[in-house]
C-alpha atoms as a PDB file:
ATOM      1  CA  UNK A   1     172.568 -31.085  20.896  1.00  0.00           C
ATOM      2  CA  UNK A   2     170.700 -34.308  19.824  1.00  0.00           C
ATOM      3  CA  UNK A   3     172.709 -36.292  22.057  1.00  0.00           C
ATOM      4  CA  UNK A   4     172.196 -34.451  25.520  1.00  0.00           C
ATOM      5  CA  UNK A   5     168.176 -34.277  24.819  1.00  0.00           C
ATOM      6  CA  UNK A   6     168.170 -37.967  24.626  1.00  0.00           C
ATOM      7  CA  UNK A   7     170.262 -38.556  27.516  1.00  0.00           C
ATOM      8  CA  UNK A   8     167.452 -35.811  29.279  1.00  0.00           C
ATOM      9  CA  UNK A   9     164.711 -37.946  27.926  1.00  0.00           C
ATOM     10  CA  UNK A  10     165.802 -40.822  28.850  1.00  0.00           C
ATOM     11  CA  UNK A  11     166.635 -39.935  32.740  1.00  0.00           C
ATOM     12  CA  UNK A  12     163.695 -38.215  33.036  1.00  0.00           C
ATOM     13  CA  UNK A  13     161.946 -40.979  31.983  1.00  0.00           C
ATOM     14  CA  UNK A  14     163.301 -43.426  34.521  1.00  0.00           C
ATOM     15  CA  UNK A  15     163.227 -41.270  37.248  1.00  0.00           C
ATOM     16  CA  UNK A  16     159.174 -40.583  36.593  1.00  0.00           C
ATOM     17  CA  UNK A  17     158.905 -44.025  36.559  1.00  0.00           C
ATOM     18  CA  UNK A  18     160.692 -44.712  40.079  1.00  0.00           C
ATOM     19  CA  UNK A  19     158.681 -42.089  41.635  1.00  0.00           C
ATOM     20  CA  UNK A  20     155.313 -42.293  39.641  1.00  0.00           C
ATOM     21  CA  UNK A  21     153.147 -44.603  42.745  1.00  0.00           C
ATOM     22  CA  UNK A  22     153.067 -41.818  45.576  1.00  0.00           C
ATOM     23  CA  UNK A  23     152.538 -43.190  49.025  1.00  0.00           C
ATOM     24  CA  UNK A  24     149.222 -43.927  50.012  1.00  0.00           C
ATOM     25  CA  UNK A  25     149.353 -44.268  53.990  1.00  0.00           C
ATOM     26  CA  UNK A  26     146.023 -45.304  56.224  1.00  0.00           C
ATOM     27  CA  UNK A  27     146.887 -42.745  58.971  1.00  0.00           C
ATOM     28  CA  UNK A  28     143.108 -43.313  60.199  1.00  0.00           C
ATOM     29  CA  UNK A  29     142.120 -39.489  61.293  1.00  0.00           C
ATOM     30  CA  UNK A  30     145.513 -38.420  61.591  1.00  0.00           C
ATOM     31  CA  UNK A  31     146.238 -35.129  59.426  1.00  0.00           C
ATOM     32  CA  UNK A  32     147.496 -35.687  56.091  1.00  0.00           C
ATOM     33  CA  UNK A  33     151.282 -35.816  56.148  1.00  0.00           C
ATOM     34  CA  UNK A  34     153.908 -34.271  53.194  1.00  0.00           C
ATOM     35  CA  UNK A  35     155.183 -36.631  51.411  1.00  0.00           C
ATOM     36  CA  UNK A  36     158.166 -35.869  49.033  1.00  0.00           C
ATOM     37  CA  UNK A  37     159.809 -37.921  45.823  1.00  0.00           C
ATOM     38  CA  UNK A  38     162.962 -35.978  45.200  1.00  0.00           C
ATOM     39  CA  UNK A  39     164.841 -38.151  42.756  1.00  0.00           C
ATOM     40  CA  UNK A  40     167.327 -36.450  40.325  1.00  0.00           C
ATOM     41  CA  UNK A  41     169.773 -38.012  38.178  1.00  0.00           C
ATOM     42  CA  UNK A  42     173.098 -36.926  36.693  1.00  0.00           C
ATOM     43  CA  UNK A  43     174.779 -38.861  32.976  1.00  0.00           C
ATOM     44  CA  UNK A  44     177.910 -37.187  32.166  1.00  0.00           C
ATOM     45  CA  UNK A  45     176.935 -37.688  28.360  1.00  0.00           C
ATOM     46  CA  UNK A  46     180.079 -38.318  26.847  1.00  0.00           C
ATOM     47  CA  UNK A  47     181.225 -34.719  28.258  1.00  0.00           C
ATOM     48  CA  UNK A  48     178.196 -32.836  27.651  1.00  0.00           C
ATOM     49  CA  UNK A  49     176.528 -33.419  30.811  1.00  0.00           C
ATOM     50  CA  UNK A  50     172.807 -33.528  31.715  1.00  0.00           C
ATOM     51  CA  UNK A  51     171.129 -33.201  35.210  1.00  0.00           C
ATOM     52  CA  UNK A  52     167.441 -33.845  35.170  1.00  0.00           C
ATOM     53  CA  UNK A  53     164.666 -35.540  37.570  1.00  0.00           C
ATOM     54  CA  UNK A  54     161.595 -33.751  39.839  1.00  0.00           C
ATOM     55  CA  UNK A  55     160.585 -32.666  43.157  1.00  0.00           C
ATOM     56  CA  UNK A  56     157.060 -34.368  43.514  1.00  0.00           C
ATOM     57  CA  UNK A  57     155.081 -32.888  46.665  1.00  0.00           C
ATOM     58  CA  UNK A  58     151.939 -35.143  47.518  1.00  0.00           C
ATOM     59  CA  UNK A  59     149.965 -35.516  50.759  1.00  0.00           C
ATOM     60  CA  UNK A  60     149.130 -38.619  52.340  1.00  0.00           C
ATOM     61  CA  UNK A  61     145.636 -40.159  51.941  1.00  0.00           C
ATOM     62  CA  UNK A  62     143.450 -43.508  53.244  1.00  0.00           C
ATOM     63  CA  UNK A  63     144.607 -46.392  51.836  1.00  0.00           C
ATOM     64  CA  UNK A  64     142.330 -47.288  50.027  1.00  0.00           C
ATOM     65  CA  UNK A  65     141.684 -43.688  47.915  1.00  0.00           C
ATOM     66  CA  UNK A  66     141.787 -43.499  44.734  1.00  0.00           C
ATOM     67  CA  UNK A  67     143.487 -40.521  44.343  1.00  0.00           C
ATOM     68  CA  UNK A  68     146.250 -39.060  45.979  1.00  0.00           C
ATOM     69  CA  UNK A  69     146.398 -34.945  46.624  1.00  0.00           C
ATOM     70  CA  UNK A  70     148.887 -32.930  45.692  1.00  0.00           C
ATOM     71  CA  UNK A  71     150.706 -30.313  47.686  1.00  0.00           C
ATOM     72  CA  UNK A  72     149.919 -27.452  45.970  1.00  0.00           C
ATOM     73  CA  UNK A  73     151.481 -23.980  46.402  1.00  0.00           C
ATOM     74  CA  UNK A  74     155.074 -24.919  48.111  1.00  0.00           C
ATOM     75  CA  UNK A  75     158.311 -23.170  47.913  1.00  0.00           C
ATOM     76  CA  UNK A  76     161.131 -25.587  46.450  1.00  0.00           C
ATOM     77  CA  UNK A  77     164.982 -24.737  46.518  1.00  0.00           C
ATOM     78  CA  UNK A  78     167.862 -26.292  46.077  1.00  0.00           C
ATOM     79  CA  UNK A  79     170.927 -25.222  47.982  1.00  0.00           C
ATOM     80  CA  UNK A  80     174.898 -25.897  46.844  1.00  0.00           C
ATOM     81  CA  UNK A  81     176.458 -26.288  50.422  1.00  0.00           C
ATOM     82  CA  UNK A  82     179.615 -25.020  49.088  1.00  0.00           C
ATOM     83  CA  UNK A  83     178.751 -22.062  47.490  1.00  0.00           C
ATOM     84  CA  UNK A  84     175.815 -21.309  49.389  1.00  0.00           C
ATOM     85  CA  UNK A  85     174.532 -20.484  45.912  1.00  0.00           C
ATOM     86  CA  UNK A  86     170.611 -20.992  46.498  1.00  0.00           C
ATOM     87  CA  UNK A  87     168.069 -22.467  43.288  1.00  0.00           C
ATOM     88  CA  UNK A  88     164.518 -21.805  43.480  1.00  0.00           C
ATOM     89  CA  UNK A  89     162.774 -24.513  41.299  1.00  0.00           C
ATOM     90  CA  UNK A  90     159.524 -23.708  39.632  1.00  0.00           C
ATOM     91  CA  UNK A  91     155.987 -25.515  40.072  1.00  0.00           C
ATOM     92  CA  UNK A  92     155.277 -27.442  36.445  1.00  0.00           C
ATOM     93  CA  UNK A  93     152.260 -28.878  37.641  1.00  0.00           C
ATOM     94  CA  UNK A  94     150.170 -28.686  40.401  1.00  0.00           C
ATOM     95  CA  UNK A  95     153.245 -30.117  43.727  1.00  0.00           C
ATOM     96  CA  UNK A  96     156.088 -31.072  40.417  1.00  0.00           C
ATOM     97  CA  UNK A  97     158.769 -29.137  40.707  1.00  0.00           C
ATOM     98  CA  UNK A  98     161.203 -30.042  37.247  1.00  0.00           C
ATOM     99  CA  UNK A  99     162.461 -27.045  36.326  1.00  0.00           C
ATOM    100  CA  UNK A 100     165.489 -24.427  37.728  1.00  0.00           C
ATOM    101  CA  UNK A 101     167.541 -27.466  39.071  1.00  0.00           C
ATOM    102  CA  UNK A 102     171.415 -26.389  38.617  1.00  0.00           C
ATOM    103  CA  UNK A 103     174.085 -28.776  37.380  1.00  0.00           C
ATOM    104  CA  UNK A 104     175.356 -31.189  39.552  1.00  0.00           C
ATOM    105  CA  UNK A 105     179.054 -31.576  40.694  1.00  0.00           C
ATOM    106  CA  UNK A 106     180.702 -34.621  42.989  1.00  0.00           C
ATOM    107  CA  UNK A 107     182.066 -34.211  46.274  1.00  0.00           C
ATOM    108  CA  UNK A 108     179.826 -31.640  47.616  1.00  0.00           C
ATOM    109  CA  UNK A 109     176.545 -31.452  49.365  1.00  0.00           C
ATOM    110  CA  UNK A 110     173.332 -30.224  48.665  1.00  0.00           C
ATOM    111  CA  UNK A 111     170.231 -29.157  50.376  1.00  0.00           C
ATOM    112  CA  UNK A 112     166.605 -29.629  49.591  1.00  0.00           C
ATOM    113  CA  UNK A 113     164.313 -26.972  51.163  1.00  0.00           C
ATOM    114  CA  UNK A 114     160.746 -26.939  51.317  1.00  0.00           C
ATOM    115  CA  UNK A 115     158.214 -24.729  52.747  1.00  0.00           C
ATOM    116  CA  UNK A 116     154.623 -25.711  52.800  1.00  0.00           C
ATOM    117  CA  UNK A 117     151.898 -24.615  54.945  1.00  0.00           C
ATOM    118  CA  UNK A 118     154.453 -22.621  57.148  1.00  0.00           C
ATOM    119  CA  UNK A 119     156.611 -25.170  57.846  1.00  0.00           C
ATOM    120  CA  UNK A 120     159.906 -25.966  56.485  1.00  0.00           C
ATOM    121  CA  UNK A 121     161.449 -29.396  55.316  1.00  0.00           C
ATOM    122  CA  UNK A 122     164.965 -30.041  54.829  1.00  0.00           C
ATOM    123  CA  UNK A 123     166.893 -32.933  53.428  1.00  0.00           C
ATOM    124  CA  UNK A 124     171.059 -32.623  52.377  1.00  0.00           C
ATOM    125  CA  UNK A 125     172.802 -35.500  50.591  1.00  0.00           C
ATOM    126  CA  UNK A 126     175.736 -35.776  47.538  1.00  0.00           C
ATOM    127  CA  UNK A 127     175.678 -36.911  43.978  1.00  0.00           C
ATOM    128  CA  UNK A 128     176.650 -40.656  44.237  1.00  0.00           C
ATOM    129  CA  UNK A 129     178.666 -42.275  41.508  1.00  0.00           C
ATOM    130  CA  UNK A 130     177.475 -45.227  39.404  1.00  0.00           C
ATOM    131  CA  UNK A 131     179.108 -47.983  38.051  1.00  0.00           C
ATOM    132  CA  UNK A 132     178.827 -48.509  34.076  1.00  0.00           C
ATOM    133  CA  UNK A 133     176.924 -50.971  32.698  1.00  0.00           C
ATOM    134  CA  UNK A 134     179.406 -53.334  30.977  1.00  0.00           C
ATOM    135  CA  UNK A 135     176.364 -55.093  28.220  1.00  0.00           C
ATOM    136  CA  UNK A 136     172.886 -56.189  28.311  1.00  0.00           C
ATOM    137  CA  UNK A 137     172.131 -59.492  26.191  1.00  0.00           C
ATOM    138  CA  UNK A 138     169.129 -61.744  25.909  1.00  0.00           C
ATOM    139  CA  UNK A 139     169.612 -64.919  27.415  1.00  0.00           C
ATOM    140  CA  UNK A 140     167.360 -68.284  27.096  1.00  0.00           C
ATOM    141  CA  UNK A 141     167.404 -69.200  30.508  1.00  0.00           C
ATOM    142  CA  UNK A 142     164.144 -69.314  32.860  1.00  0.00           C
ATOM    143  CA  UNK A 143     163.134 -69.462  36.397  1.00  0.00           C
ATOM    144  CA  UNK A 144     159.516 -71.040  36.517  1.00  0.00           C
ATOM    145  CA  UNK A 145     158.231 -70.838  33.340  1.00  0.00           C
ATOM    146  CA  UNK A 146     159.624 -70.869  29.718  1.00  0.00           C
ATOM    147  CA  UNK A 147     156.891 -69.492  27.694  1.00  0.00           C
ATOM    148  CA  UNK A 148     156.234 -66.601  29.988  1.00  0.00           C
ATOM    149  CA  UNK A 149     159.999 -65.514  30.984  1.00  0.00           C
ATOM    150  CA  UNK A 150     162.561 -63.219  29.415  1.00  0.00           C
ATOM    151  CA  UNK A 151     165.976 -63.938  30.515  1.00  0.00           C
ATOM    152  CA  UNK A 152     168.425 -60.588  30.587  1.00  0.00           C
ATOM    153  CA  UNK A 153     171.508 -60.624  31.245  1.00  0.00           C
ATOM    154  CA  UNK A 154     173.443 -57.956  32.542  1.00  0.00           C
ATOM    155  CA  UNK A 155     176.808 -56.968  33.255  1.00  0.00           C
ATOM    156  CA  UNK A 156     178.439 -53.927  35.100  1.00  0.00           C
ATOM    157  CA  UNK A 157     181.432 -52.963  36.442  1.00  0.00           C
ATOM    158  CA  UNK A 158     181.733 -51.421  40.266  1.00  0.00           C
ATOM    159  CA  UNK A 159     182.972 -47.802  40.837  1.00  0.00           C
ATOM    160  CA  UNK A 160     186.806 -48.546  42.047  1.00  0.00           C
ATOM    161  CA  UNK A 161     188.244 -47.667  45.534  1.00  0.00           C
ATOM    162  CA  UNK A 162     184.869 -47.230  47.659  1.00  0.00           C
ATOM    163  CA  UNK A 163     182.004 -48.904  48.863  1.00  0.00           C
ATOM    164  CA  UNK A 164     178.845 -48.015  47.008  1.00  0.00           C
ATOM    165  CA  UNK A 165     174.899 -48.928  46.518  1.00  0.00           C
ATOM    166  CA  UNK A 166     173.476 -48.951  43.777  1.00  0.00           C
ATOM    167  CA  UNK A 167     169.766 -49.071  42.307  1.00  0.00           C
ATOM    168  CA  UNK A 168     168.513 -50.687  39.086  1.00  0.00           C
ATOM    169  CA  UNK A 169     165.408 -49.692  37.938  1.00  0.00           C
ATOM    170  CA  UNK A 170     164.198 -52.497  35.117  1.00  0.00           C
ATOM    171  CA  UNK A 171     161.312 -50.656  33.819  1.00  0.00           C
ATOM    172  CA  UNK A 172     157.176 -51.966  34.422  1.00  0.00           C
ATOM    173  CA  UNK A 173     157.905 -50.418  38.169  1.00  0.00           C
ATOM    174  CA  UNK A 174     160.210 -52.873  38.822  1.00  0.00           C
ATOM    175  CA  UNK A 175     163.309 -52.230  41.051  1.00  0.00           C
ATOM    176  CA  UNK A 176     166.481 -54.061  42.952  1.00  0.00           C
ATOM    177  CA  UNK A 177     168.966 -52.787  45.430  1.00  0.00           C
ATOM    178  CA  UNK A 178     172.787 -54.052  45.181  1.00  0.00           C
ATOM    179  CA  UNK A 179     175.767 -53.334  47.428  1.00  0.00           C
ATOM    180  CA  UNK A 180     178.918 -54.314  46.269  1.00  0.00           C
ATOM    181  CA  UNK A 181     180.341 -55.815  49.474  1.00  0.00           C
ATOM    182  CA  UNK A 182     180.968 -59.331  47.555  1.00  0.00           C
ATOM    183  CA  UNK A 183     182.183 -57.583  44.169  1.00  0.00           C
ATOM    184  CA  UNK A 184     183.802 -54.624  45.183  1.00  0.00           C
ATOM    185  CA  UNK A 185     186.088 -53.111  42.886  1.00  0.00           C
ATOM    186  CA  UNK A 186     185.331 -55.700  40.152  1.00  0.00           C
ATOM    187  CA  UNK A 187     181.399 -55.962  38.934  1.00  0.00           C
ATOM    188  CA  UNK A 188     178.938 -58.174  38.553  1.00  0.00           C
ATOM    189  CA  UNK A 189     177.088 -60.290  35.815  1.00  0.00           C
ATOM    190  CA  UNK A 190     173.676 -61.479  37.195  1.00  0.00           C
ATOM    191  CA  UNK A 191     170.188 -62.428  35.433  1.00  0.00           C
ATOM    192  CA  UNK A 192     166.819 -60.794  35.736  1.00  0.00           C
ATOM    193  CA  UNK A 193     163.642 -62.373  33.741  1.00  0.00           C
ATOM    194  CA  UNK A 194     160.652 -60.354  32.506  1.00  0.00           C
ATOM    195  CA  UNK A 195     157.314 -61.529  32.487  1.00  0.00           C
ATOM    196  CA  UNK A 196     155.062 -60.760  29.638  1.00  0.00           C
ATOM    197  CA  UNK A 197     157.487 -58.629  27.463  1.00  0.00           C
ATOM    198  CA  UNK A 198     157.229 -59.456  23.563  1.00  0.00           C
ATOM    199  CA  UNK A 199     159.688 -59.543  20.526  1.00  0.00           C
ATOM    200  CA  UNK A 200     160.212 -56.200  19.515  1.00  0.00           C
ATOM    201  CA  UNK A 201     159.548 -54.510  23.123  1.00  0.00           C
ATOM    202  CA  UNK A 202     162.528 -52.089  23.730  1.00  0.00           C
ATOM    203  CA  UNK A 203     163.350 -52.444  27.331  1.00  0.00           C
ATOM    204  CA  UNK A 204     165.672 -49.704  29.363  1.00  0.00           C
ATOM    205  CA  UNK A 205     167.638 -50.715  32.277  1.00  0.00           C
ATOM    206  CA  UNK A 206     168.909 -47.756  34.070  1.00  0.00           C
ATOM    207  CA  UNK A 207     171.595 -48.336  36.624  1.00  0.00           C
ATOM    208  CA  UNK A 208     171.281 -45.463  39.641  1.00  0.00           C
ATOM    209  CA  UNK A 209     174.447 -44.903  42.683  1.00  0.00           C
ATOM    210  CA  UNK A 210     172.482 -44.338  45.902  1.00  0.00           C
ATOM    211  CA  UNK A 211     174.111 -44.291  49.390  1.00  0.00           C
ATOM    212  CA  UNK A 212     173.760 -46.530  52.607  1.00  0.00           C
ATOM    213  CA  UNK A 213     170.597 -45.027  53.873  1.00  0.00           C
ATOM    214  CA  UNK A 214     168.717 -44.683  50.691  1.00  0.00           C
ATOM    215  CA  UNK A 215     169.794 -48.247  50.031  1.00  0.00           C
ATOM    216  CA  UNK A 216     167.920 -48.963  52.934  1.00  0.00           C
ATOM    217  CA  UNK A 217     164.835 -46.922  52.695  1.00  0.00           C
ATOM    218  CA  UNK A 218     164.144 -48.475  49.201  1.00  0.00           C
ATOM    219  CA  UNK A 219     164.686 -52.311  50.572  1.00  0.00           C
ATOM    220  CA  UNK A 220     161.801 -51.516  53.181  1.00  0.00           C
ATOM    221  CA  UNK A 221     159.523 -49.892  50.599  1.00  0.00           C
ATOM    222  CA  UNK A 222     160.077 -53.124  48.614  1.00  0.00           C
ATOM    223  CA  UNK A 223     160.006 -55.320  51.361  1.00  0.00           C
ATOM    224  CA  UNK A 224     156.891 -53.465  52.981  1.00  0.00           C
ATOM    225  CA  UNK A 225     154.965 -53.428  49.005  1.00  0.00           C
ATOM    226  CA  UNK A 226     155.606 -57.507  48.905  1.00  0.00           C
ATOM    227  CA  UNK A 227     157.748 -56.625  46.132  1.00  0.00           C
ATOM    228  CA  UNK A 228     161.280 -56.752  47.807  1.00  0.00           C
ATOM    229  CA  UNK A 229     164.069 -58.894  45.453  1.00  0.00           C
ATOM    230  CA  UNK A 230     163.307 -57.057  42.178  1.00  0.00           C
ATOM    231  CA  UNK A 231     159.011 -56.775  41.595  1.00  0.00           C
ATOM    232  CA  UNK A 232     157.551 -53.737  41.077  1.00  0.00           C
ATOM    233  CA  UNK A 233     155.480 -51.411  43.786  1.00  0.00           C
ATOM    234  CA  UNK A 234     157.929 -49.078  44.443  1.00  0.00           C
ATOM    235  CA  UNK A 235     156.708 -45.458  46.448  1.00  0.00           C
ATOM    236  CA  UNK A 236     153.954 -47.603  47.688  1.00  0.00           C
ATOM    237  CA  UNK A 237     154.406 -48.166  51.451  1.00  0.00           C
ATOM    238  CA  UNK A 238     151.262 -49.612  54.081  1.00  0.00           C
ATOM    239  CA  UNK A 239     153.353 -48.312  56.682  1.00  0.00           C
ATOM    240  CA  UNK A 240     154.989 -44.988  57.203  1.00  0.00           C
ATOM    241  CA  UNK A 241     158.830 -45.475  56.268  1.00  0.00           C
ATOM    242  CA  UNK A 242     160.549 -42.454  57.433  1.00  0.00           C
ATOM    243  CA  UNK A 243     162.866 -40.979  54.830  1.00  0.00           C
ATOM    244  CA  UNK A 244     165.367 -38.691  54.941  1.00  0.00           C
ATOM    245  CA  UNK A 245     163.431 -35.263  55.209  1.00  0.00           C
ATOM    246  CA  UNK A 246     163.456 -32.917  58.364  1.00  0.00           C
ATOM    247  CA  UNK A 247     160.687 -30.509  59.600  1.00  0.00           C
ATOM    248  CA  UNK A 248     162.746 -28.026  61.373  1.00  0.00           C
ATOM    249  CA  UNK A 249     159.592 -25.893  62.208  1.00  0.00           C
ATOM    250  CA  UNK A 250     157.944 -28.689  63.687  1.00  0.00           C
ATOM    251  CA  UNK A 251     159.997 -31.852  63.951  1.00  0.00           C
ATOM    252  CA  UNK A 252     156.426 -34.138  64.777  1.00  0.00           C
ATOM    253  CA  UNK A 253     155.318 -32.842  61.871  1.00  0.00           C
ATOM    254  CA  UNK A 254     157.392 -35.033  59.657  1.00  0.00           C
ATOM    255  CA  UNK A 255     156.917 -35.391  56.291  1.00  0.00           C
ATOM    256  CA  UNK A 256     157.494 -38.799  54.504  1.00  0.00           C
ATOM    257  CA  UNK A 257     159.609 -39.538  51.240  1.00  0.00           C
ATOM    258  CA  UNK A 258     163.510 -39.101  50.019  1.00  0.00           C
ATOM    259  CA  UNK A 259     165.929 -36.673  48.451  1.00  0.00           C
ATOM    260  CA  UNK A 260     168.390 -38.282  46.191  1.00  0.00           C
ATOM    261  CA  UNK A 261     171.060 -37.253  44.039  1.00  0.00           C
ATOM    262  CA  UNK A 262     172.032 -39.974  41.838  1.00  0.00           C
ATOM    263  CA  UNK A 263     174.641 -40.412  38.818  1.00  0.00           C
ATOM    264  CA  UNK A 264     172.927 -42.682  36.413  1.00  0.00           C
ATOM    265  CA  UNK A 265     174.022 -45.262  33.547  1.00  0.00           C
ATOM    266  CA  UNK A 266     171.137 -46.295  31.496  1.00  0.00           C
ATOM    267  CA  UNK A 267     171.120 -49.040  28.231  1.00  0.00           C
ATOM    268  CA  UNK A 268     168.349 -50.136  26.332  1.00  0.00           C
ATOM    269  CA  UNK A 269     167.817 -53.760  24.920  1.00  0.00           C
ATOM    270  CA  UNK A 270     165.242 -54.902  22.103  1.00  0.00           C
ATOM    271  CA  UNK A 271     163.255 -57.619  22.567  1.00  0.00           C
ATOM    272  CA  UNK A 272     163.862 -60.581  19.815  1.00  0.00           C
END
């Protein structure tokens, strides 16, 4: 269907985005360290729904490198908790993992498991929900300056009856973090201003449910980068920001990164 291959396009595209800067860590002559960007995204698709994102298995490297290695030759699977139903995901590219990931359901956990040199790395979380973006206008409003701003205005309403986090991801590698302790149950309708886009740019805001801790992990990766408030930098750490993933062969052996399972609500905006 037409429909559920642009939802796929589209989520896959944001989520490449979000985890396209791996993390490039001056560990001096410390061994290189795993470092994982497990993002994957759920859009129920107007019934017809579509689960797509990536494992991405890199190692760390000097700071100042130009490139980053990959992880090459690791075992990937994903794990349903409930059914103890196990999904072995298969190795696109050298350390990308995209394809064999099963479809998504709420209220129930699930395990990523990674083997890599001999040693295993775990991480288990749950889909989180999403709030639904409400409209995205252009606005003529400006912080600094008005030849060089973009004013977008966006609205969304909160997922009822819980506290969530959520994670909007603006496009140009630029990301914000939003709890809804002040506008719980309601929504929001806040500004965000582009630099540099031009009439006819199409712009996609995606909206992303995270929990507490990834909430957390993401503000010091922004606030670590310089970038924290909304600027771009994201995956791009000068320290090492533990995630979520356990070495159970060798818990010293840690590996750096996050697994997240995310419902997403994306809409796109042109530029006049």
């Amino acid at each position: 269907m037409l429909v559920k291959k642009i939802a796929r396009i589209l989520i896959l595209g944001v989520l490449f985005i979000a985890c396209e800067d791996p993390i490039d860590v001056d560990l001096e002559t410390s061994e290189p360290r795993l470092v994982v960007d497990a993002i994957i995204g759920y859009n129920f698709n107007d019934g017809e729904p579509v689960t797509a994102g990536e494992v991405k298995l890199t190692l760390t490297a000097p700071f100042f490198d130009q490139e980053v290695p990959a992880a090459e030759n690791a075992t990937v699977l994903l794990r349903d908790e409930t059914t103890e139903e196990t999904y072995p995901l298969q190795e696109n590219e050298p350390g990308i993992f995209r394809e064999g990931i099963p479809d998504l359901e709420f209220n129930r956990a699930y395990s990523l498991i990674i083997t890599y040199n001999n040693e295993t790395y775990t991480a288990t979380t749950q889909l989180m929900r999403s709030g639904t973006i409400e409209s995205v206008t252009q606005g003529d409003g400006f912080l600094i300056d008005e030849e060089e701003e973009t004013e977008v205005i966006i609205s969304f309403k909160d997922v009822v009856g819980e506290r969530n986090y959520y994670l909007f991801a603006f496009g140009f590698n630029n990301f914000l973090v939003s709890d809804d302790e002040y506008y719980m149950d309601n929504g929001l309708t806040f500004s965000y201003y582009y630099e540099e886009v031009e009439p006819g740019d199409l712009l996609t805001i995606t909206l992303l449910g995270i929990d507490k801790d990834f909430a957390a992990y993401t503000e010091q990766i922004l606030t670590q980068s310089g970038e924290n408030g909304g600027g771009g930098g994201f995956g791009v750490a000068p320290a090492n920001v533990r995630g979520n993933l356990y070495n159970t062969t060798n818990p010293e052996n840690y590996a750096l990164g996050y697994f997240a399972l995310s419902e997403t609500d994306i809409a796109l905006i042109r530029i006049e």
